[in-house]
PDB file of N, CA and C in Angstrom:
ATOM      1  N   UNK A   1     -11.060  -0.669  -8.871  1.00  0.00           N
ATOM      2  CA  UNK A   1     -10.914   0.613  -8.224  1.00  0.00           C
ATOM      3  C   UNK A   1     -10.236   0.404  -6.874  1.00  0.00           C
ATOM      4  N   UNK A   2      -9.592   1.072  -6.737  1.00  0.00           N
ATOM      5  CA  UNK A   2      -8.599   1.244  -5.562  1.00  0.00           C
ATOM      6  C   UNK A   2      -9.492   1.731  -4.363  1.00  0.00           C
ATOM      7  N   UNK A   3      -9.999   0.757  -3.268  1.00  0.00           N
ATOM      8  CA  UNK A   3     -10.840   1.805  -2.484  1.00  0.00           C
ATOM      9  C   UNK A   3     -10.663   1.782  -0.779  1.00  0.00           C
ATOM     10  N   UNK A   4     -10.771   2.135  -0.109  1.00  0.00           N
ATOM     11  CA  UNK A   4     -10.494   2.081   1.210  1.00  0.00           C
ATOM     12  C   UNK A   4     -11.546   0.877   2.571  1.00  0.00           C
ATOM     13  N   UNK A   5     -11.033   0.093   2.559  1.00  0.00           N
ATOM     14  CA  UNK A   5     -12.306  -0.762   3.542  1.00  0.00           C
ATOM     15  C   UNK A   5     -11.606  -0.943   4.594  1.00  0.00           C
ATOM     16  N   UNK A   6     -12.369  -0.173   5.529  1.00  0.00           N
ATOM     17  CA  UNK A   6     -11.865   0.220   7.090  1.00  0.00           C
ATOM     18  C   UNK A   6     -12.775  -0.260   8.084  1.00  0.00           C
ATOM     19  N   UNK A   7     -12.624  -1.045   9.467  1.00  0.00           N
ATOM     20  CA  UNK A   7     -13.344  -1.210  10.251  1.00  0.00           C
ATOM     21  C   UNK A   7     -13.028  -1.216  11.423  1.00  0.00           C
ATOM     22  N   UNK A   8     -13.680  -1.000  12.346  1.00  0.00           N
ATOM     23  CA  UNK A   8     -13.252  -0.953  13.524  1.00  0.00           C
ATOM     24  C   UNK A   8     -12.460  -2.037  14.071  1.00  0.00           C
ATOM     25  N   UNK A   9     -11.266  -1.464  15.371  1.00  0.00           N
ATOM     26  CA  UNK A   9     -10.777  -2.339  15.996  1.00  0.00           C
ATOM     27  C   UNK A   9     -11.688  -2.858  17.098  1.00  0.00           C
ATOM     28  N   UNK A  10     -11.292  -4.514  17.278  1.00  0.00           N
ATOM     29  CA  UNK A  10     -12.228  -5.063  18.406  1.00  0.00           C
ATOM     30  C   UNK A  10     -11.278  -4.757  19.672  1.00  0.00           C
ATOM     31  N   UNK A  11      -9.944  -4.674  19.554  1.00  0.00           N
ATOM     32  CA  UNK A  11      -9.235  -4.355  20.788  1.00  0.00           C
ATOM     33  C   UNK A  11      -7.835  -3.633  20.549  1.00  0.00           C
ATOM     34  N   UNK A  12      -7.508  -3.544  21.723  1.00  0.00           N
ATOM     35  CA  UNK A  12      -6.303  -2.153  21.922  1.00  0.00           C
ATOM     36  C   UNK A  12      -5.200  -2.838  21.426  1.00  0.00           C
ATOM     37  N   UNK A  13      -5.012  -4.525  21.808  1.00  0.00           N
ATOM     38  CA  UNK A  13      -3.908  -5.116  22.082  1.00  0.00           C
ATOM     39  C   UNK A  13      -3.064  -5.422  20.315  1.00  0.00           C
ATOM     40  N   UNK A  14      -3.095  -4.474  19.709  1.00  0.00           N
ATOM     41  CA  UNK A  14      -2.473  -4.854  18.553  1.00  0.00           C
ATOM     42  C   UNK A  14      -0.771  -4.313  18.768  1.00  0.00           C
ATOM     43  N   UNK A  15       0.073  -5.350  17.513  1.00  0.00           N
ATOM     44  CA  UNK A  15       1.455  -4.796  17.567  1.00  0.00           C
ATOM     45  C   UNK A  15       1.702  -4.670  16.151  1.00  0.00           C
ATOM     46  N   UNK A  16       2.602  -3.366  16.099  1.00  0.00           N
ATOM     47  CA  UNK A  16       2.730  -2.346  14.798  1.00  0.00           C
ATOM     48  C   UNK A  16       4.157  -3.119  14.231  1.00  0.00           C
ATOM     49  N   UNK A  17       4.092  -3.711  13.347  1.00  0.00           N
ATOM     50  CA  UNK A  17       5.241  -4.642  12.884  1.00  0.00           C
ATOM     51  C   UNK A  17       6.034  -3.966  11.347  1.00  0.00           C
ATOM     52  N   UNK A  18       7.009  -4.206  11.226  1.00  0.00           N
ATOM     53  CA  UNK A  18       7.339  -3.931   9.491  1.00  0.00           C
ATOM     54  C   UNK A  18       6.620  -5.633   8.492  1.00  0.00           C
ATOM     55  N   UNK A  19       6.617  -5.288   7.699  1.00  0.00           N
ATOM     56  CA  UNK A  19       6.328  -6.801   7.089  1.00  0.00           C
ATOM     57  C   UNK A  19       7.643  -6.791   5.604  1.00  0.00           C
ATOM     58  N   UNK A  20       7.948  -7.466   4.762  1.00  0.00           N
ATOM     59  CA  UNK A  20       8.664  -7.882   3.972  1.00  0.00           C
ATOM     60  C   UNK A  20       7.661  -6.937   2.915  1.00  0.00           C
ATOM     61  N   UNK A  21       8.600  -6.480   1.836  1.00  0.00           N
ATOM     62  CA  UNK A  21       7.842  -5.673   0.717  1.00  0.00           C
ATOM     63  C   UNK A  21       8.609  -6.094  -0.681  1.00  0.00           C
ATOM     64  N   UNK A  22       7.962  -6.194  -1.971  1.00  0.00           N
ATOM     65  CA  UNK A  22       8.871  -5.767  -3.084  1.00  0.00           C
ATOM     66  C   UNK A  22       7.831  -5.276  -4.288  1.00  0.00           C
ATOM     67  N   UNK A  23       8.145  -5.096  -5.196  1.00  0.00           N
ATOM     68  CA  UNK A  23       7.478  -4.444  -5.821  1.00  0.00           C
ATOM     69  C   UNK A  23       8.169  -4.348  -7.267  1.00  0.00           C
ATOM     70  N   UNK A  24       7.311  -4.849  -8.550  1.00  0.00           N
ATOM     71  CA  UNK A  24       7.511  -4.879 -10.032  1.00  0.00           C
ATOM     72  C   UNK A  24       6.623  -3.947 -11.048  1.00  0.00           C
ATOM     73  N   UNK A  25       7.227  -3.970 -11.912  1.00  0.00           N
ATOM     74  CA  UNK A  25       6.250  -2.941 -13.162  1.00  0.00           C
ATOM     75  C   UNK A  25       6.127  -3.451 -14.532  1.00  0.00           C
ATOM     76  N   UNK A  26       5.652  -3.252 -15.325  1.00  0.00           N
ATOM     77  CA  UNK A  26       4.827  -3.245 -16.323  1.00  0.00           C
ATOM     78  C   UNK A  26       5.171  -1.953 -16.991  1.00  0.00           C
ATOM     79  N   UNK A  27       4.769  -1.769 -18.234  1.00  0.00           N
ATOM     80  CA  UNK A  27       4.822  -0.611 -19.008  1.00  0.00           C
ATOM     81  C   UNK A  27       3.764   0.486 -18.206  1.00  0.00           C
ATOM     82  N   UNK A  28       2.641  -0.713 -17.991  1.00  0.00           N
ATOM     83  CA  UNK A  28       1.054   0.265 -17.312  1.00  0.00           C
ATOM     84  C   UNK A  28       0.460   0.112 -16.159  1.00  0.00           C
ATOM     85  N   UNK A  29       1.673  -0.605 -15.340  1.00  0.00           N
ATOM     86  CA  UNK A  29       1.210  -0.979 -13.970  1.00  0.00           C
ATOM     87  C   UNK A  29       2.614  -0.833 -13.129  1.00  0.00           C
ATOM     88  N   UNK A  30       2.212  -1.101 -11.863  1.00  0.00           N
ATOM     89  CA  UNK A  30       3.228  -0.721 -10.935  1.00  0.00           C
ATOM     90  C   UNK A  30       2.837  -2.111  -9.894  1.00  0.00           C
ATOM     91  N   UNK A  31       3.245  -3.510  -9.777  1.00  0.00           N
ATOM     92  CA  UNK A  31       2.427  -3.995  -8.595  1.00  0.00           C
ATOM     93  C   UNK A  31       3.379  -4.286  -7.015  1.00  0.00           C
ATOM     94  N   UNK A  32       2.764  -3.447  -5.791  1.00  0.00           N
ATOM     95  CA  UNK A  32       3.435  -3.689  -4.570  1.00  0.00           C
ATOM     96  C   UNK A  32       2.751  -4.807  -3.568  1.00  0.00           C
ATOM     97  N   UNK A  33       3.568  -5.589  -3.365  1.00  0.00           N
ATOM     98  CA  UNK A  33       3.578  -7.032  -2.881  1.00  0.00           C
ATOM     99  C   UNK A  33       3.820  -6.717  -1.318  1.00  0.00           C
ATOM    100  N   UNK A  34       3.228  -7.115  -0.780  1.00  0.00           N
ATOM    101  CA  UNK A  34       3.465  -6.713   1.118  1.00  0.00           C
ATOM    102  C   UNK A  34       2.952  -8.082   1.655  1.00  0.00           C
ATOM    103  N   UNK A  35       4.023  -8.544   2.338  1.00  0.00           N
ATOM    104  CA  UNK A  35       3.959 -10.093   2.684  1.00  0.00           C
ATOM    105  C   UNK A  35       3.247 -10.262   3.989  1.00  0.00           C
ATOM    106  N   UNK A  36       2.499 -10.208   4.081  1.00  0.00           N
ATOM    107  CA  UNK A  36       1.747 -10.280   5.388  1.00  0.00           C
ATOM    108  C   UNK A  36       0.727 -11.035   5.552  1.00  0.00           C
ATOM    109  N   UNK A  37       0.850 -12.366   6.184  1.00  0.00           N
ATOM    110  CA  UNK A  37       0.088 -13.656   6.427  1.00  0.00           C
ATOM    111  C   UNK A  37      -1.447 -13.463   7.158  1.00  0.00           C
ATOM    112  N   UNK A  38      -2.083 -14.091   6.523  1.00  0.00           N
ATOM    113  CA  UNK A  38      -3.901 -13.971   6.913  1.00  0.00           C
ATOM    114  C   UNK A  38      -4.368 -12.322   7.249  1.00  0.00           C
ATOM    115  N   UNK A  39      -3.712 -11.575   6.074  1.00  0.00           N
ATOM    116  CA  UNK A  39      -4.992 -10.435   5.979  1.00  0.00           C
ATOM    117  C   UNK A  39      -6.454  -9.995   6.625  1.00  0.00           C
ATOM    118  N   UNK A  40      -6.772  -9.349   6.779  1.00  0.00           N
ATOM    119  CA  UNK A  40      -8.133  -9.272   7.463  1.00  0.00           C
ATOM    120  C   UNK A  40      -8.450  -7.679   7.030  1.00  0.00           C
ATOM    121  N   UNK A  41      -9.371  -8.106   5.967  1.00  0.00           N
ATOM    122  CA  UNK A  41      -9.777  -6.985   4.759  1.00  0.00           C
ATOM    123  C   UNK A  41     -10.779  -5.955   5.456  1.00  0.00           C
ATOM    124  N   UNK A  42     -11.404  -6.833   6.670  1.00  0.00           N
ATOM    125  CA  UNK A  42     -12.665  -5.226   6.957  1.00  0.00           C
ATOM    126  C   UNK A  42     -12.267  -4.493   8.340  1.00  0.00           C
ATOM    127  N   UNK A  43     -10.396  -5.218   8.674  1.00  0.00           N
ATOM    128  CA  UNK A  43     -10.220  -4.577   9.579  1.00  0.00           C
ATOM    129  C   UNK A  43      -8.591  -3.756   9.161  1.00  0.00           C
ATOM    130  N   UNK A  44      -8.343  -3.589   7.637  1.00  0.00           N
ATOM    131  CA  UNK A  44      -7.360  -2.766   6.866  1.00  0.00           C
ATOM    132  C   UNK A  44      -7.982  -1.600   5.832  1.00  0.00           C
ATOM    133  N   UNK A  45      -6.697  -0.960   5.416  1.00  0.00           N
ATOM    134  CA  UNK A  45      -7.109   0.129   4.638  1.00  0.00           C
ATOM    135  C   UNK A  45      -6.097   0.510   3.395  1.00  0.00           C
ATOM    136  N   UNK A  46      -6.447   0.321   2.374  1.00  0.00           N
ATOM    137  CA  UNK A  46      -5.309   0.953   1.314  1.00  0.00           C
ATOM    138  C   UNK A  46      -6.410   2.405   0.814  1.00  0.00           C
ATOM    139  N   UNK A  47      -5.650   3.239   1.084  1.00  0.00           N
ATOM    140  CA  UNK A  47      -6.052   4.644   0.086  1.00  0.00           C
ATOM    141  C   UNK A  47      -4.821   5.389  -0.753  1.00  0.00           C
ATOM    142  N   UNK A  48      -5.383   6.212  -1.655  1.00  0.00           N
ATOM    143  CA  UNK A  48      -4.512   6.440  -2.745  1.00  0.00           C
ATOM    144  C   UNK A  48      -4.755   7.863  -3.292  1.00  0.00           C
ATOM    145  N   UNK A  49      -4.149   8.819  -3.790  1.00  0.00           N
ATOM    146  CA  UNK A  49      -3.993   9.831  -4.444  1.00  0.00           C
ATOM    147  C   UNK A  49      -3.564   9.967  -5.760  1.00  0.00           C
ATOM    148  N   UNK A  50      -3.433  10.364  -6.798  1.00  0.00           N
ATOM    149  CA  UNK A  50      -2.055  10.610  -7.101  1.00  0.00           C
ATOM    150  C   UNK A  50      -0.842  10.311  -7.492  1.00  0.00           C
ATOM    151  N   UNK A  51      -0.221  10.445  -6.084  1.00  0.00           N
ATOM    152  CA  UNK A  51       0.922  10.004  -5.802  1.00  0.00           C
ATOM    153  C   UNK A  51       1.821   9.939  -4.942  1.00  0.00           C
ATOM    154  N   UNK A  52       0.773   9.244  -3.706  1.00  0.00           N
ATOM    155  CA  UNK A  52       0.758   8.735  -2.573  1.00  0.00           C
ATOM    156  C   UNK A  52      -0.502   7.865  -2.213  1.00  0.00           C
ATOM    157  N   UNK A  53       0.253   6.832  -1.392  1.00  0.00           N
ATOM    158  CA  UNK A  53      -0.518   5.714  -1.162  1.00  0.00           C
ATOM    159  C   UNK A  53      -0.656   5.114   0.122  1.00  0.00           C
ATOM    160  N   UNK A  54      -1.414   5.132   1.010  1.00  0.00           N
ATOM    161  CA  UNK A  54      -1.332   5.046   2.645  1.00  0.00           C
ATOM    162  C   UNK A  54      -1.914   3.671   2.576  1.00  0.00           C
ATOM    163  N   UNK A  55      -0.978   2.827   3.237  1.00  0.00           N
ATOM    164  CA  UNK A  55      -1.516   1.553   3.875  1.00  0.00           C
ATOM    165  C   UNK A  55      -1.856   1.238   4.854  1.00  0.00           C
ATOM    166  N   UNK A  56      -2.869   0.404   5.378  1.00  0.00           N
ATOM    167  CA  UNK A  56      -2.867  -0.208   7.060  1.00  0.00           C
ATOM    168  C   UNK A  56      -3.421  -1.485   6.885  1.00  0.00           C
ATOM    169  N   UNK A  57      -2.543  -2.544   7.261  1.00  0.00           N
ATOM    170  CA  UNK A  57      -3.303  -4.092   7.308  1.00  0.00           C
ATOM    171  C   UNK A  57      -3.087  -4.503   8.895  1.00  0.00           C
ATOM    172  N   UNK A  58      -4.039  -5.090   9.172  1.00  0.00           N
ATOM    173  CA  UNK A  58      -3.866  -5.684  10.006  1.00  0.00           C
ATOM    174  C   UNK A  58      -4.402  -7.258   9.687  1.00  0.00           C
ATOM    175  N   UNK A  59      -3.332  -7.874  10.162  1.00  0.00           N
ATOM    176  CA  UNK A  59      -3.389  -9.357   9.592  1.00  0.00           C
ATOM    177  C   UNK A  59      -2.584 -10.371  11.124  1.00  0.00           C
ATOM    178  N   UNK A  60      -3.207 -11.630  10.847  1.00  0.00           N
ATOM    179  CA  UNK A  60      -2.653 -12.541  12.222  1.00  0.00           C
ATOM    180  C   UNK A  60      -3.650 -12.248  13.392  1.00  0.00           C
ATOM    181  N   UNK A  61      -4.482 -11.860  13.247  1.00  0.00           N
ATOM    182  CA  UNK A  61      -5.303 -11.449  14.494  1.00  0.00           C
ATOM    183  C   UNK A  61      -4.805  -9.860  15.129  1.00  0.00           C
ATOM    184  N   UNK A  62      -3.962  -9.718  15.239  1.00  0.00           N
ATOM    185  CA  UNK A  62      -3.059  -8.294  16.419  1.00  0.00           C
ATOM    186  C   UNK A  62      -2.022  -7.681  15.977  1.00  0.00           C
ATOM    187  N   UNK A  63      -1.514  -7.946  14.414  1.00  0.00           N
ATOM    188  CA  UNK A  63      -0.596  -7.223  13.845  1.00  0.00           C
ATOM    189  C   UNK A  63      -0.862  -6.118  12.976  1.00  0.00           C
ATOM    190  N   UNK A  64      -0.190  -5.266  12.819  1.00  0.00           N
ATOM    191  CA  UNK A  64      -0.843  -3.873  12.600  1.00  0.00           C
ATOM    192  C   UNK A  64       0.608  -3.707  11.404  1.00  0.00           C
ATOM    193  N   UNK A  65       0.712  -3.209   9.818  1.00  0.00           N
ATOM    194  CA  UNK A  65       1.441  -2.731   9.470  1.00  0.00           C
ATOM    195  C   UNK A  65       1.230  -1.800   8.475  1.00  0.00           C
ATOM    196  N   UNK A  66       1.902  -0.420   8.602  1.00  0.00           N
ATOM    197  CA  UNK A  66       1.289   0.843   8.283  1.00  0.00           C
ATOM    198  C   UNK A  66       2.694   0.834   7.390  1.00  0.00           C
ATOM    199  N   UNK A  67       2.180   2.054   6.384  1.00  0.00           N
ATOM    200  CA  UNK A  67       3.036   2.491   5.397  1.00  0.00           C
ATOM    201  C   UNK A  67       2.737   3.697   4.724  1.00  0.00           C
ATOM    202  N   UNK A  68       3.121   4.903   4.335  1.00  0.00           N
ATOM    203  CA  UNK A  68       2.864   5.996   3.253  1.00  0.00           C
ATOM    204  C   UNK A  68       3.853   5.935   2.314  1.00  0.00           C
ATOM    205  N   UNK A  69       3.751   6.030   1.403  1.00  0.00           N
ATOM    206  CA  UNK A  69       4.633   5.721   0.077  1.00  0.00           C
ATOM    207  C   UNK A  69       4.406   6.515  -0.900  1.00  0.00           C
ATOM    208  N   UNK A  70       5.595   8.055  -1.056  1.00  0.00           N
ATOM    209  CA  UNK A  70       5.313   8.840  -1.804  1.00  0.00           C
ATOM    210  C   UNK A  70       5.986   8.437  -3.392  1.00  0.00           C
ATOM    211  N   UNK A  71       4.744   7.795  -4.239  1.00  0.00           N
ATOM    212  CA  UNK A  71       5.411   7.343  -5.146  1.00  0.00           C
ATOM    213  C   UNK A  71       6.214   8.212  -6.094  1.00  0.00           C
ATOM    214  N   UNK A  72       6.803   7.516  -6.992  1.00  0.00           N
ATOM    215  CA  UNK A  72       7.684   8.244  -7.968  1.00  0.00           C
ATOM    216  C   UNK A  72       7.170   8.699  -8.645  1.00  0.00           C
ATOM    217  N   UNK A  73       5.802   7.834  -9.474  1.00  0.00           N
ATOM    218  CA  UNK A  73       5.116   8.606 -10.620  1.00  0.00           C
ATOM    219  C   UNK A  73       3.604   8.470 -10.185  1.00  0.00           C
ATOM    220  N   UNK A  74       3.117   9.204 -11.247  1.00  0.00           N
ATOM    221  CA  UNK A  74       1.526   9.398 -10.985  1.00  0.00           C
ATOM    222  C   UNK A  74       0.988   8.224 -11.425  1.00  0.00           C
ATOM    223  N   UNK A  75       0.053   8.217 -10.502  1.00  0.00           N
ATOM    224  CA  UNK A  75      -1.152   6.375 -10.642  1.00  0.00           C
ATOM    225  C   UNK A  75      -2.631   6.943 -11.511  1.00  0.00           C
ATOM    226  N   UNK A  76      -3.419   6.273 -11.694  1.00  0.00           N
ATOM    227  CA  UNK A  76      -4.774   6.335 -12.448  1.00  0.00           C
ATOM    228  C   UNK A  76      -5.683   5.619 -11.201  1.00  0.00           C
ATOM    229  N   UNK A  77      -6.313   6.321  -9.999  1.00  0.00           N
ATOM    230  CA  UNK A  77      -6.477   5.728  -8.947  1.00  0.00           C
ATOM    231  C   UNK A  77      -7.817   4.618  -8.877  1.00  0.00           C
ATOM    232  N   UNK A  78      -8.590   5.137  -9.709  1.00  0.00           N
ATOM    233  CA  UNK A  78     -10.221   4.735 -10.345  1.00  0.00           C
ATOM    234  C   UNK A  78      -9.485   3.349 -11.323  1.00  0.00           C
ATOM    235  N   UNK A  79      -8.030   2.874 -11.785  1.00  0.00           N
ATOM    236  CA  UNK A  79      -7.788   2.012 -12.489  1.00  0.00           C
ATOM    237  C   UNK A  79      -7.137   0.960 -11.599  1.00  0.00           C
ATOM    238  N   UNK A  80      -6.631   1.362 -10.277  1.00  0.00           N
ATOM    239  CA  UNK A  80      -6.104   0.754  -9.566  1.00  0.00           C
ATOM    240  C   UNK A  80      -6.810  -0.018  -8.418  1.00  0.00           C
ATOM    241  N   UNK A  81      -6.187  -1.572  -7.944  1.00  0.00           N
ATOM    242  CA  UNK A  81      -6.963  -2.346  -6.788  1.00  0.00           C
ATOM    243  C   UNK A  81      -6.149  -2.628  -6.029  1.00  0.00           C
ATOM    244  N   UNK A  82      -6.761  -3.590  -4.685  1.00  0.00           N
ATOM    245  CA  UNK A  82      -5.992  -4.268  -4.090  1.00  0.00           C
ATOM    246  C   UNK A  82      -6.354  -5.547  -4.003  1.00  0.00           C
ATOM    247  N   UNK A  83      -5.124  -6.428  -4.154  1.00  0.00           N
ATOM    248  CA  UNK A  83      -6.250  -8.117  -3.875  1.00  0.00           C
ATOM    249  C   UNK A  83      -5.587  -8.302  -2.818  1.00  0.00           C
ATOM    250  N   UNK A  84      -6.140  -9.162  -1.468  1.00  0.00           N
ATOM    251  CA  UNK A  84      -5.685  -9.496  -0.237  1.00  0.00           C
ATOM    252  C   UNK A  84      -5.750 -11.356  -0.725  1.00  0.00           C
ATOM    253  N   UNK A  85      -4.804 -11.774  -0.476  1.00  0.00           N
ATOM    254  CA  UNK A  85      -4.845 -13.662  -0.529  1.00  0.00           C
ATOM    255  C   UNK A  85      -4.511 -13.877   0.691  1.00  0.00           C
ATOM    256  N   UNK A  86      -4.249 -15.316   1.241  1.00  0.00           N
ATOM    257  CA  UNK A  86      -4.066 -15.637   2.577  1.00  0.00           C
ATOM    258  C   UNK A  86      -2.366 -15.494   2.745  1.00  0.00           C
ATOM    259  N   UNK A  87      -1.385 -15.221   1.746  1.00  0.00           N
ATOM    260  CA  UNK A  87      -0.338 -15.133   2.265  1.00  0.00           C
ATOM    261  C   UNK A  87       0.681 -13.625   2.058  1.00  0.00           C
ATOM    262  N   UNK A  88      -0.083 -12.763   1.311  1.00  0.00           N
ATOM    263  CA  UNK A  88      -0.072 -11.478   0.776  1.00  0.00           C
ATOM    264  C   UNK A  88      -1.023 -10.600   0.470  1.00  0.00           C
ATOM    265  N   UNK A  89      -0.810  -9.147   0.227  1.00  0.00           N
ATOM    266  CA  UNK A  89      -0.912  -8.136  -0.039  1.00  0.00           C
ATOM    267  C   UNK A  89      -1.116  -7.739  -1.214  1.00  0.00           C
ATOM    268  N   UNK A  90      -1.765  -7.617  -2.411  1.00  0.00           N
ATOM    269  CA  UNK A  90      -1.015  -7.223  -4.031  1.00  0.00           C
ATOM    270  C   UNK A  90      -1.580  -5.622  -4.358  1.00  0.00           C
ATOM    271  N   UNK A  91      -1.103  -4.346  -4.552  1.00  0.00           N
ATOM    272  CA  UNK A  91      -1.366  -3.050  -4.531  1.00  0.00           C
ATOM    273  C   UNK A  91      -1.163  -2.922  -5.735  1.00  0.00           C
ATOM    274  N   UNK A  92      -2.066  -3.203  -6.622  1.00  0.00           N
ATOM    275  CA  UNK A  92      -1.870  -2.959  -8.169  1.00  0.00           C
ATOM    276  C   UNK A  92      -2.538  -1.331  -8.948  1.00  0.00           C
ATOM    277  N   UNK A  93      -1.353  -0.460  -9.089  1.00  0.00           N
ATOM    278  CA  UNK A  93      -0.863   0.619  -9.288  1.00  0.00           C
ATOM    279  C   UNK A  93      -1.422   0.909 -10.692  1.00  0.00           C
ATOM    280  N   UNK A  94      -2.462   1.458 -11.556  1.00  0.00           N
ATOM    281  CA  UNK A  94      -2.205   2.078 -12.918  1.00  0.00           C
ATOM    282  C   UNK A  94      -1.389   2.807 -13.005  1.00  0.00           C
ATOM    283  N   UNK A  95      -0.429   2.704 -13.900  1.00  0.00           N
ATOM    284  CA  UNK A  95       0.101   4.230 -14.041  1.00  0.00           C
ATOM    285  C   UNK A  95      -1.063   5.043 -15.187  1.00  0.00           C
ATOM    286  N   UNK A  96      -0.662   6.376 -14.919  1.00  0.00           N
ATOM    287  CA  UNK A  96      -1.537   7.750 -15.603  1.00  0.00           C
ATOM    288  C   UNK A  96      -0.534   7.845 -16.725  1.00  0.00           C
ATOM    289  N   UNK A  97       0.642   7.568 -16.975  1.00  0.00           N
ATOM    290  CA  UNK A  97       1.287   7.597 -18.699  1.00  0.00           C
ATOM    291  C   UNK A  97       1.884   6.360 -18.103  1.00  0.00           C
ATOM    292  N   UNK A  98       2.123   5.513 -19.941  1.00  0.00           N
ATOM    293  CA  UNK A  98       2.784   4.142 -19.728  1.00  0.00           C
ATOM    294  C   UNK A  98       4.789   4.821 -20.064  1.00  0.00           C
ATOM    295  N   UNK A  99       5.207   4.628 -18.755  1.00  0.00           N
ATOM    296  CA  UNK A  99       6.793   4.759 -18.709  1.00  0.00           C
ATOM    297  C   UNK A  99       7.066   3.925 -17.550  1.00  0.00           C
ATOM    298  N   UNK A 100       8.894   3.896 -17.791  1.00  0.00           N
ATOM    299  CA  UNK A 100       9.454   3.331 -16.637  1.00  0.00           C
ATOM    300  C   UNK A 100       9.746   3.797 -15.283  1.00  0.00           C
ATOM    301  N   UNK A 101       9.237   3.435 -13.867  1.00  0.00           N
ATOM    302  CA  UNK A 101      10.363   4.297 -12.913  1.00  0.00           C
ATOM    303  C   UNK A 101      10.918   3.676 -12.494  1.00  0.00           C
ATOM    304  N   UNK A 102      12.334   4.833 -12.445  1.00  0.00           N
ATOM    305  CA  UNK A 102      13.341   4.445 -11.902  1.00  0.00           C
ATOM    306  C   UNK A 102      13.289   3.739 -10.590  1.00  0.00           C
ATOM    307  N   UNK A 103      12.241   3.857  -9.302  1.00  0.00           N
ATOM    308  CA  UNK A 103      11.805   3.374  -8.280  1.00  0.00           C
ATOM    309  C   UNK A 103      10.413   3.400  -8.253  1.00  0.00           C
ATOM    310  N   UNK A 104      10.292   2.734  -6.709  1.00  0.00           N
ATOM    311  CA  UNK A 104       8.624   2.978  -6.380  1.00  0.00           C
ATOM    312  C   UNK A 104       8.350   4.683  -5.843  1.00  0.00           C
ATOM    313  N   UNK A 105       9.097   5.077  -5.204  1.00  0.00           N
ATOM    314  CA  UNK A 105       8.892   6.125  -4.533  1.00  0.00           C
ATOM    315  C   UNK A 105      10.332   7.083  -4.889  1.00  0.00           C
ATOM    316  N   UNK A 106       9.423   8.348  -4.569  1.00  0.00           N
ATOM    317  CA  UNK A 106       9.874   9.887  -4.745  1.00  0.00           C
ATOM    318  C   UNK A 106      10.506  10.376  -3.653  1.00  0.00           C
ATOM    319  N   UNK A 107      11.467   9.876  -2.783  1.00  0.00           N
ATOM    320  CA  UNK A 107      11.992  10.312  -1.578  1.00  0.00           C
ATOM    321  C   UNK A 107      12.207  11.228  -1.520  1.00  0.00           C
ATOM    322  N   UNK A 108      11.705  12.271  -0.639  1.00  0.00           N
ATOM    323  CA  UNK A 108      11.609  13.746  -0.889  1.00  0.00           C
ATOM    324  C   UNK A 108      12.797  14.860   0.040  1.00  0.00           C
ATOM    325  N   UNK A 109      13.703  15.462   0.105  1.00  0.00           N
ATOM    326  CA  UNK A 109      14.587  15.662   0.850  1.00  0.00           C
ATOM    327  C   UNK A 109      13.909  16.205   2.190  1.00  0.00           C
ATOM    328  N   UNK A 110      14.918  15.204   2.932  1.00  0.00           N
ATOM    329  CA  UNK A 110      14.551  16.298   4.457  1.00  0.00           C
ATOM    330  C   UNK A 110      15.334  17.113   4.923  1.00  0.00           C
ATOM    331  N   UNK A 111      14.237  18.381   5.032  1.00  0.00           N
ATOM    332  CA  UNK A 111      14.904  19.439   6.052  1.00  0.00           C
ATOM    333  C   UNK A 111      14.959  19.735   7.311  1.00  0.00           C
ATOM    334  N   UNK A 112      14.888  20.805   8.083  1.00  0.00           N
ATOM    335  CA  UNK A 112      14.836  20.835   9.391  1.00  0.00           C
ATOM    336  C   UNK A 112      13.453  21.236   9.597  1.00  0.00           C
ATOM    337  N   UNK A 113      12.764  20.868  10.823  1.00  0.00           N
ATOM    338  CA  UNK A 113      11.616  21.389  11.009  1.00  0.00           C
ATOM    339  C   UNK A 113      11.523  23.215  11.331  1.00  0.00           C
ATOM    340  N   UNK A 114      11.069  23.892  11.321  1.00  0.00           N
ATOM    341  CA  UNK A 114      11.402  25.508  11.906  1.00  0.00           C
ATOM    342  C   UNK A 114      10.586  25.254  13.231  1.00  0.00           C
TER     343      UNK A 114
END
C-alpha cells in the first residue's frame, strides 16, 4: 500500500534540490525511480490519488526534493508502494487497467491565471 510517512523537521536549514528521475512500465505497473542518496523515510512523504502523486524526500541529512506528478493514467493506490534503499527512491505505481502510457504524466495545458 502506498502510504504517507511524515515527520517532523529537526531544523530550518534544509536545501530544496532537483534529484535525477526515470521511470519504466509493465503491462500492470508503472515504476518511478528518484535517485536520491541516503533517504530518510520518517522524515519524507509519498502520497497518491488517482492520478496524482505528491512527493517529498528528504535525504543526505538537509536535502529536500519535492515533486507533484499529474500522471497519465489511473493507479490502484491500495496496490501501490514505495521502497526507499540507500541509493534510491522506487514509486511502484499499480495501474487500475493493464495498458500502455504513452508517458508518466498528463501535462495539462496552461492558461492564464484571471
Amino acid at each position: 500500500m502506498l502510504a504517507s510517512v511524515t515527520g517532523s523537521f529537526p531544523h530550518q536549514d534544509t536545501k530544496l534540490v532537483s534529484c535525477r528521475q526515470d521511470w519504466h512500465q509493465t503491462s500492470s505497473q508503472v515504476v518511478v525511480t528518484i535517485y536520491a542518496k541516503s533517504p530518510l523515510p520518517a522524515l519524507s512523504s509519498v502520497t497518491a490519488s488517482r492520478t496524482v502523486i505528491d512527493v517529498h524526500i528528504m535525504f543526505e541529512g538537509d536535502k529536500v526534493f519535492q515533486a507533484k506528478l499529474d500522471l497519465w493514467g489511473v493507479i490502484d493506490v491500495q496496490k501501490s508502494f514505495v521502497n526507499m534503499v540507500p541509493t534510491k527512491v522506487e514509486i511502484t505505481l499499480q495501474k487500475a487497467s493493464p495498458m500502455t502510457w504513452a508517458k508518466l504524466e498528463h501535462l495539462q495545458k496552461v492558461t492564464d491565471k484571471e
